[in-house]
Each structure stands twice: as structure tokens, then as C-alpha cells.
PDB file of N, CA and C in Angstrom:
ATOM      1  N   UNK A   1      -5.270   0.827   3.976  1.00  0.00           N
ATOM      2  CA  UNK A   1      -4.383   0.020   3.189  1.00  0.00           C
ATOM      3  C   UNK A   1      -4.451   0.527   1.756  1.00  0.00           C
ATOM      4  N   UNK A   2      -3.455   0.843   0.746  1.00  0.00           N
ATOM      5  CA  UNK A   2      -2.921   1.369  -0.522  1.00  0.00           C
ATOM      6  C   UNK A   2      -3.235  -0.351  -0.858  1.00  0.00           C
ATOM      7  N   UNK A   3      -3.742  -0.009  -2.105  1.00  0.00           N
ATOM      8  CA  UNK A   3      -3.608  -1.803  -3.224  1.00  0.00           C
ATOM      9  C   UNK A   3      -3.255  -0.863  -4.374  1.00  0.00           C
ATOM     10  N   UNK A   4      -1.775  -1.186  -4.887  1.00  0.00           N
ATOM     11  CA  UNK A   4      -1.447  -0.633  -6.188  1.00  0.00           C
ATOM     12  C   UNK A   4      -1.237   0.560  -5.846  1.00  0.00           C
ATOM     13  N   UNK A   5      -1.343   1.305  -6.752  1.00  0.00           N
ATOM     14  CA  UNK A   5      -0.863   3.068  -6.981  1.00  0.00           C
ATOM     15  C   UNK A   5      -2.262   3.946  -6.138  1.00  0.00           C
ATOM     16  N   UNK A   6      -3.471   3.392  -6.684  1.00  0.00           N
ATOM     17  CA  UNK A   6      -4.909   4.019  -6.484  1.00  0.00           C
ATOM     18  C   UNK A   6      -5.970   3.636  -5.572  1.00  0.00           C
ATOM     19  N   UNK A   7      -6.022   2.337  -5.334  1.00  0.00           N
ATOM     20  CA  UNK A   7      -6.949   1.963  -4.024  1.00  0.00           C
ATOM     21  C   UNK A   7      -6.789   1.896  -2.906  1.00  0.00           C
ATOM     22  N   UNK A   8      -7.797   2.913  -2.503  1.00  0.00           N
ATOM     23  CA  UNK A   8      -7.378   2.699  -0.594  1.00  0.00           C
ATOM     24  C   UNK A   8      -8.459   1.802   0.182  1.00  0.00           C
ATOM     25  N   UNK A   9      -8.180   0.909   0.720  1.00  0.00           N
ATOM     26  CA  UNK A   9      -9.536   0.260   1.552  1.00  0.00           C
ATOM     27  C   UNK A   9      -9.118   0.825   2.723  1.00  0.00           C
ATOM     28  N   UNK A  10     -10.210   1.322   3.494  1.00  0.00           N
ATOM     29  CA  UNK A  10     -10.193   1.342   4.997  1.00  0.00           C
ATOM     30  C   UNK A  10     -11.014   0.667   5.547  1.00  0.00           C
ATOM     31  N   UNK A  11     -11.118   0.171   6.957  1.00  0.00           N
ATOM     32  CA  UNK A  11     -12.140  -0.506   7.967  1.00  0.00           C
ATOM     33  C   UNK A  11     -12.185  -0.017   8.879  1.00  0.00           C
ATOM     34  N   UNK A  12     -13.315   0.084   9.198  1.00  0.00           N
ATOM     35  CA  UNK A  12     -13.544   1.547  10.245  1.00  0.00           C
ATOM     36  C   UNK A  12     -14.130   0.233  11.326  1.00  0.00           C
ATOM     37  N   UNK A  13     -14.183   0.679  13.259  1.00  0.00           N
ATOM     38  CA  UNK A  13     -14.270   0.101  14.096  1.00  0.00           C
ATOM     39  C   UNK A  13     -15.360   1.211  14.442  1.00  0.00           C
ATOM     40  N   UNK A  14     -16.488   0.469  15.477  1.00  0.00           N
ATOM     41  CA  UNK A  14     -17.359   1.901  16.102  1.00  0.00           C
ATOM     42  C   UNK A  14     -16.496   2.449  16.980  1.00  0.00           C
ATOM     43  N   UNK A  15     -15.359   2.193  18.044  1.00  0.00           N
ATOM     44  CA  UNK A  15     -14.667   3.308  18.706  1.00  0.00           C
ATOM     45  C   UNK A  15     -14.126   4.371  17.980  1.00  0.00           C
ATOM     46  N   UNK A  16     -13.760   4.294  16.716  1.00  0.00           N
ATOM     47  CA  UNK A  16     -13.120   5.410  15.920  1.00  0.00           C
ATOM     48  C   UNK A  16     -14.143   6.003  15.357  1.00  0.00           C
ATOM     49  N   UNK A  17     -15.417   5.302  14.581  1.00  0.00           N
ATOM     50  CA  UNK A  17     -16.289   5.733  13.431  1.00  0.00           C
ATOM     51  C   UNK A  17     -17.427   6.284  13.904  1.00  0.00           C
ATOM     52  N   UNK A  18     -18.270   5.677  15.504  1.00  0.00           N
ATOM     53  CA  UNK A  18     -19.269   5.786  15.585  1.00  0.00           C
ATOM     54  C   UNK A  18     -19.942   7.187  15.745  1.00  0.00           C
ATOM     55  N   UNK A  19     -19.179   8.620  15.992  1.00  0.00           N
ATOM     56  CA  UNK A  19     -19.739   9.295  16.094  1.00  0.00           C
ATOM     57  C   UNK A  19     -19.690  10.753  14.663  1.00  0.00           C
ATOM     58  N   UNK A  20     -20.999  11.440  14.639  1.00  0.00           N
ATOM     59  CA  UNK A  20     -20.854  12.284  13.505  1.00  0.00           C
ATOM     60  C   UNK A  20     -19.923  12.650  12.868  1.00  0.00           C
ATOM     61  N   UNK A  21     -19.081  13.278  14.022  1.00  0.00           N
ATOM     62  CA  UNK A  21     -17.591  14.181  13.508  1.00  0.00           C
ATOM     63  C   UNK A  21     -16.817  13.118  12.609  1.00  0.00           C
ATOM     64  N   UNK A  22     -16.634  11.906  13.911  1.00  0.00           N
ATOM     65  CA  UNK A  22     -16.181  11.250  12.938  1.00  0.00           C
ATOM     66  C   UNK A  22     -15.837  10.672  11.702  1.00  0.00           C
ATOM     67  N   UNK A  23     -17.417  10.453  11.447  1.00  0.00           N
ATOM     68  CA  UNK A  23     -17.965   9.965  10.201  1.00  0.00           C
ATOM     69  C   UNK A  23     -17.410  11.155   9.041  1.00  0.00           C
ATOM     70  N   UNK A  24     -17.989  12.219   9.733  1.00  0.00           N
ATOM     71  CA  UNK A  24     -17.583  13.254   9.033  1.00  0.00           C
ATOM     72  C   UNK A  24     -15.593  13.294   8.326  1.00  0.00           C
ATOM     73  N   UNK A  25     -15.519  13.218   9.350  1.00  0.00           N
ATOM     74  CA  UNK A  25     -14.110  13.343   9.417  1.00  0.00           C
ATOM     75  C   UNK A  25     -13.576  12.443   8.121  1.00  0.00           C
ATOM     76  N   UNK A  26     -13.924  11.448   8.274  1.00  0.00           N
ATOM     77  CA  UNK A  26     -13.732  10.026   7.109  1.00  0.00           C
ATOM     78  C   UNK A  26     -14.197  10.341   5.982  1.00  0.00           C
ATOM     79  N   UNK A  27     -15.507  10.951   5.584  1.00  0.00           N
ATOM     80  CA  UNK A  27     -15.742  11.490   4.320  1.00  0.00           C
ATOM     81  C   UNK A  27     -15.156  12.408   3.946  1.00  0.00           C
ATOM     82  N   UNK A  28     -14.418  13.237   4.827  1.00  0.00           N
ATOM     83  CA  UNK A  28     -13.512  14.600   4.246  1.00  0.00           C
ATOM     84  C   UNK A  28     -12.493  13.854   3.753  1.00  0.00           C
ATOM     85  N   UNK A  29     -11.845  12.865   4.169  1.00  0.00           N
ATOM     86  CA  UNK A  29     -10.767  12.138   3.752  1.00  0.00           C
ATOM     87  C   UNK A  29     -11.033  11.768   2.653  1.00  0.00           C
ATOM     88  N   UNK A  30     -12.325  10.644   2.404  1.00  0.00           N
ATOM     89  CA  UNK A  30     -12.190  10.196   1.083  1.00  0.00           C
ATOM     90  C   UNK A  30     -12.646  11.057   0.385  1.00  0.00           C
ATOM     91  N   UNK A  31     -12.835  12.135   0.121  1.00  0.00           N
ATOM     92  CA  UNK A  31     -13.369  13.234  -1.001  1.00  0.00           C
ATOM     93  C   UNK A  31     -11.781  13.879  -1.179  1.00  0.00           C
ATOM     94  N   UNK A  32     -11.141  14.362  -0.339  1.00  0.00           N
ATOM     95  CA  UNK A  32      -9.445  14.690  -0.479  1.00  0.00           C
ATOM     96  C   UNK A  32      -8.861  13.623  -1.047  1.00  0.00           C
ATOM     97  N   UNK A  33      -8.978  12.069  -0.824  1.00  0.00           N
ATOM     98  CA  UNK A  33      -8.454  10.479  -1.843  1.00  0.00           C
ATOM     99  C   UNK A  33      -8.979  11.173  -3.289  1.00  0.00           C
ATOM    100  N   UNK A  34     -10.339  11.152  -3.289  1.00  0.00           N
ATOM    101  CA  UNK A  34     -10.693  11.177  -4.698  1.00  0.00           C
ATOM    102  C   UNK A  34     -10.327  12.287  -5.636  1.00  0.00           C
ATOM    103  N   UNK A  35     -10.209  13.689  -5.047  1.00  0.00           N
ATOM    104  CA  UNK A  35      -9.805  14.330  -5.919  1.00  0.00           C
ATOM    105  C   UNK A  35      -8.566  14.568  -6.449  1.00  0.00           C
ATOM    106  N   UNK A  36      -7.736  13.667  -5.620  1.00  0.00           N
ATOM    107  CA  UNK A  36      -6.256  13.458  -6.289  1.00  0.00           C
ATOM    108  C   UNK A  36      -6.395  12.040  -6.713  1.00  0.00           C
ATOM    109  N   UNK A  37      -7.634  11.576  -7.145  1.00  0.00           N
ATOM    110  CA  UNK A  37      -7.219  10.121  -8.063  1.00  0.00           C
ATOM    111  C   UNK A  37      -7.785   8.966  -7.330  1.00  0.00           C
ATOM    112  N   UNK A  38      -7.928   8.555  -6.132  1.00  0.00           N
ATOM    113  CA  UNK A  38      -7.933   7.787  -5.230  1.00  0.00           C
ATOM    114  C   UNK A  38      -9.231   7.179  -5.552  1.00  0.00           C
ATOM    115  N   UNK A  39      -9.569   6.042  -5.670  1.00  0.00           N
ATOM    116  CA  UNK A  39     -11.065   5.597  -5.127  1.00  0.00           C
ATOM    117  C   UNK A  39     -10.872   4.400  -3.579  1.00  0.00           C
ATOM    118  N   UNK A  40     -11.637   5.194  -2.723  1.00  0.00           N
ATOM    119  CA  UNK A  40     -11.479   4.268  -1.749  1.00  0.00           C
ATOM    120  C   UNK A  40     -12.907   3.081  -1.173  1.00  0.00           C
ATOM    121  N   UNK A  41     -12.773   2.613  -0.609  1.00  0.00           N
ATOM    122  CA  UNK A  41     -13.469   1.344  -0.439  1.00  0.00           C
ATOM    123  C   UNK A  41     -13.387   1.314   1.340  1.00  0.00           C
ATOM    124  N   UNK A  42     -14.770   1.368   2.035  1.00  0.00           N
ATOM    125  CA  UNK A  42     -14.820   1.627   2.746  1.00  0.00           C
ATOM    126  C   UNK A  42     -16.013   0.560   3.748  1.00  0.00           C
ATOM    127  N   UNK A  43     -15.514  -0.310   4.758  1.00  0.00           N
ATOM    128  CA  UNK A  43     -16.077  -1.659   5.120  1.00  0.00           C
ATOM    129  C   UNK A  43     -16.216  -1.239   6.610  1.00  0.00           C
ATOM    130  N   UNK A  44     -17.098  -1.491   7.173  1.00  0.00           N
ATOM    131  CA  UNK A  44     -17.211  -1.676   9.201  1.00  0.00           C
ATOM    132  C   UNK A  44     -16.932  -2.771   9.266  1.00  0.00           C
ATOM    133  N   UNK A  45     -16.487  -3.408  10.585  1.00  0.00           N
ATOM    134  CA  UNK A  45     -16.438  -4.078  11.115  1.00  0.00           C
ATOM    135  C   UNK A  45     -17.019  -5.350  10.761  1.00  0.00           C
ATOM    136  N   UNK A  46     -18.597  -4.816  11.299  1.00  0.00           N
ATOM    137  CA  UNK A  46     -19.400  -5.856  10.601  1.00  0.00           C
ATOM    138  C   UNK A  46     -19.259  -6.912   9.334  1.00  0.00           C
ATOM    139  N   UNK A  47     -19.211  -6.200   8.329  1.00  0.00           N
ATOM    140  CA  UNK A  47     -18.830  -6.776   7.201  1.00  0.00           C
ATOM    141  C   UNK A  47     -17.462  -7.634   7.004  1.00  0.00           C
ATOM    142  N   UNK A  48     -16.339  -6.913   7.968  1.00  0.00           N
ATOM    143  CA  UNK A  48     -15.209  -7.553   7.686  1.00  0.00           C
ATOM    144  C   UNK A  48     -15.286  -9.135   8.232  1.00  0.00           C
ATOM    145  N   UNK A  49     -15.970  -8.901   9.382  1.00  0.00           N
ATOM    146  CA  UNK A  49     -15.980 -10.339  10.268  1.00  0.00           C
ATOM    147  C   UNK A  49     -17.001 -11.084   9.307  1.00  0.00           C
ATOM    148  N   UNK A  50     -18.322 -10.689   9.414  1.00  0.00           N
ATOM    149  CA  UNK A  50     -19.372 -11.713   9.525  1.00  0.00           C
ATOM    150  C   UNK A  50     -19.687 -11.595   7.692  1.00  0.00           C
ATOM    151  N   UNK A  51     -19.413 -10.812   6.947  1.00  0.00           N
ATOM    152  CA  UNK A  51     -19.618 -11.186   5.359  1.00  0.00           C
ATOM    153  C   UNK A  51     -17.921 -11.100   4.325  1.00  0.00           C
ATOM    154  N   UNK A  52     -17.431 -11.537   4.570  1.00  0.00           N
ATOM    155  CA  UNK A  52     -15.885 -11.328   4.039  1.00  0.00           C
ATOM    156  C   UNK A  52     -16.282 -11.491   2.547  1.00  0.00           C
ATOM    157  N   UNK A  53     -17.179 -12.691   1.893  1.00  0.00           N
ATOM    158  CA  UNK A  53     -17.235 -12.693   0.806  1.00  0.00           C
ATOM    159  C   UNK A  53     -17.610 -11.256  -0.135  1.00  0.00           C
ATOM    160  N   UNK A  54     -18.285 -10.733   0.580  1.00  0.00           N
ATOM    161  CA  UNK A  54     -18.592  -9.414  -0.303  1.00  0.00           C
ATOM    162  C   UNK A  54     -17.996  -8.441   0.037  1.00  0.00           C
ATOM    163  N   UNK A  55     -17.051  -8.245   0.945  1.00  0.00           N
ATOM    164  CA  UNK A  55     -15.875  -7.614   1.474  1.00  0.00           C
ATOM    165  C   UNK A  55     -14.680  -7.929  -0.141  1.00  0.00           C
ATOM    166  N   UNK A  56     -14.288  -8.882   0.265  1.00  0.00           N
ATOM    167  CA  UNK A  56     -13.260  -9.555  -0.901  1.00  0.00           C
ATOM    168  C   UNK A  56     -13.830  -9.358  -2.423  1.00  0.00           C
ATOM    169  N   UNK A  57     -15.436 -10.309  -2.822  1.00  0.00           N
ATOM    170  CA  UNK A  57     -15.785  -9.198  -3.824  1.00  0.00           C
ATOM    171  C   UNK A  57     -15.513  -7.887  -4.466  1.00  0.00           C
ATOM    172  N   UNK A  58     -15.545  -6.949  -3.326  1.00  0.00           N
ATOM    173  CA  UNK A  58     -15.487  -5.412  -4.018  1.00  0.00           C
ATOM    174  C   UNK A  58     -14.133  -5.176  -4.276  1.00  0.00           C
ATOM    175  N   UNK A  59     -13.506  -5.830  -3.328  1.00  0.00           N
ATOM    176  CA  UNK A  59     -12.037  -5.785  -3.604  1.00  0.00           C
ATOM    177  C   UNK A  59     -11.536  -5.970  -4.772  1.00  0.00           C
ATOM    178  N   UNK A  60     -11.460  -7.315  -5.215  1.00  0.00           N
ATOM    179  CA  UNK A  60     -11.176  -7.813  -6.398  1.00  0.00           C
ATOM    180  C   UNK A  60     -11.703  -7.144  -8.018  1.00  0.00           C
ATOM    181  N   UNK A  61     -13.164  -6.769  -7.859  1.00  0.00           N
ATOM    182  CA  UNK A  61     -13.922  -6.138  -8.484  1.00  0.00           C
ATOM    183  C   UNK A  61     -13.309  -4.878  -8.802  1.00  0.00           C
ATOM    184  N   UNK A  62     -12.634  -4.365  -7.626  1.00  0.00           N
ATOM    185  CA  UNK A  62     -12.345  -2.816  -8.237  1.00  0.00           C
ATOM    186  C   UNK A  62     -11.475  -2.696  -8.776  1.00  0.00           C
ATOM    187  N   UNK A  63     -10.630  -3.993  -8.246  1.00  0.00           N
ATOM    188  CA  UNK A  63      -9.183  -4.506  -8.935  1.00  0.00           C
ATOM    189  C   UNK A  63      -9.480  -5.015 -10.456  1.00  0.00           C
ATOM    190  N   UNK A  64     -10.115  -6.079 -10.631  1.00  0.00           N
ATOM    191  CA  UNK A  64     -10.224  -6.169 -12.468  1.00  0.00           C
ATOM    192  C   UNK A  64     -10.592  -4.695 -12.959  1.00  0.00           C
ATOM    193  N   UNK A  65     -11.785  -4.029 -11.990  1.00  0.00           N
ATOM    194  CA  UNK A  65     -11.920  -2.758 -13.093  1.00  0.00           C
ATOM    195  C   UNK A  65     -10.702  -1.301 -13.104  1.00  0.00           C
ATOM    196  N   UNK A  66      -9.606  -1.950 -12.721  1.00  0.00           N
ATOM    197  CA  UNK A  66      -8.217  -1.666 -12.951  1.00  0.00           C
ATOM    198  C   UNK A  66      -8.545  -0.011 -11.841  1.00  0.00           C
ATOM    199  N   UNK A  67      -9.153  -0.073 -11.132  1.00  0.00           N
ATOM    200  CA  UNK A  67      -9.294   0.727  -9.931  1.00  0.00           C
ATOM    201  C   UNK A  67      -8.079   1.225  -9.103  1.00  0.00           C
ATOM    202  N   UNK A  68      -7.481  -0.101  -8.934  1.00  0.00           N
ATOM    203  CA  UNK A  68      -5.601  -0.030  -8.217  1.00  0.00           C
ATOM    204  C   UNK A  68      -4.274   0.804  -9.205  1.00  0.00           C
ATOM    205  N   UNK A  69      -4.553   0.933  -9.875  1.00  0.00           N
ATOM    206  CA  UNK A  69      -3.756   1.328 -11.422  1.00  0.00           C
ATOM    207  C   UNK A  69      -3.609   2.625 -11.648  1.00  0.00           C
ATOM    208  N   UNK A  70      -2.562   3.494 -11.753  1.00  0.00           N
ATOM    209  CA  UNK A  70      -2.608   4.619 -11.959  1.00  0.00           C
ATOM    210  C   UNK A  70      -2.820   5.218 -13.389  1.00  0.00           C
ATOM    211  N   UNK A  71      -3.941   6.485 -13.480  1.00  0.00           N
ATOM    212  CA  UNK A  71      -4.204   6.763 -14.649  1.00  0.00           C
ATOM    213  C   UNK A  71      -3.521   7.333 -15.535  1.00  0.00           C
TER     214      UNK A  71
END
């Protein structure tokens, strides 16, 4: 998901994430986000279900620190 011009959140599931390549695969992505600008924000499962508050936290957080906003 894009928030604004600059933030990407993704949520990764273990059928997609759980294995090396994978993982791998996802950090090649967000290092290709970041060097064109991007900061992304990156949650499992876990967190989305069972801690939302600190899910939503970082969210918002990256949002006041104008994170979503193009430079």
C-alpha cells in the first residue's frame, strides 16, 4: 500500500515470506523503494492481527515525520 507520494507499508503472510529467497526477495525490493525515495514499513502477520496498536503507531509516526511527502 502507497500512503501519499513516499510510504509504502507492506504485510507480509508466512506463505509468501517464510522462506530465505523470499525474504530476500523483499529486501531487494525495499532497498530499490529506498533508493528512489521510498521509506517502507514492513509488518507480519503477527503484528497486524494480534498488536495493531503499534502497527498503527509506526504508521502515523512516519506520517507526522512527513515520511508520506515527497521531497
Amino acid at each position: 500500500m502507497l500512503i501519499g507520494e513516499r510510504l509504502i507499508v507492506e504485510t507480509d503472510g508466512a506463505a509468501h515470506h517464510d522462506r530465505p529467497t523470499e525474504r530476500h526477495r523483499d529486501l531487494v525490493r525495499d532497498a530499490d523503494a529506498a533508493a528512489l525515495g521510498y521509506r517502507t514499513l514492513r509488518f507480519d502477520y503477527a503484528l497486524v492481527v494480534h498488536d495493531w496498536a503499534r502497527v498503527e503507531a509506526a504508521i502515523v509516526g512516519a506520517i507526522v515525520a512527513g515520511h508520506h511527502l515527497a521531497a
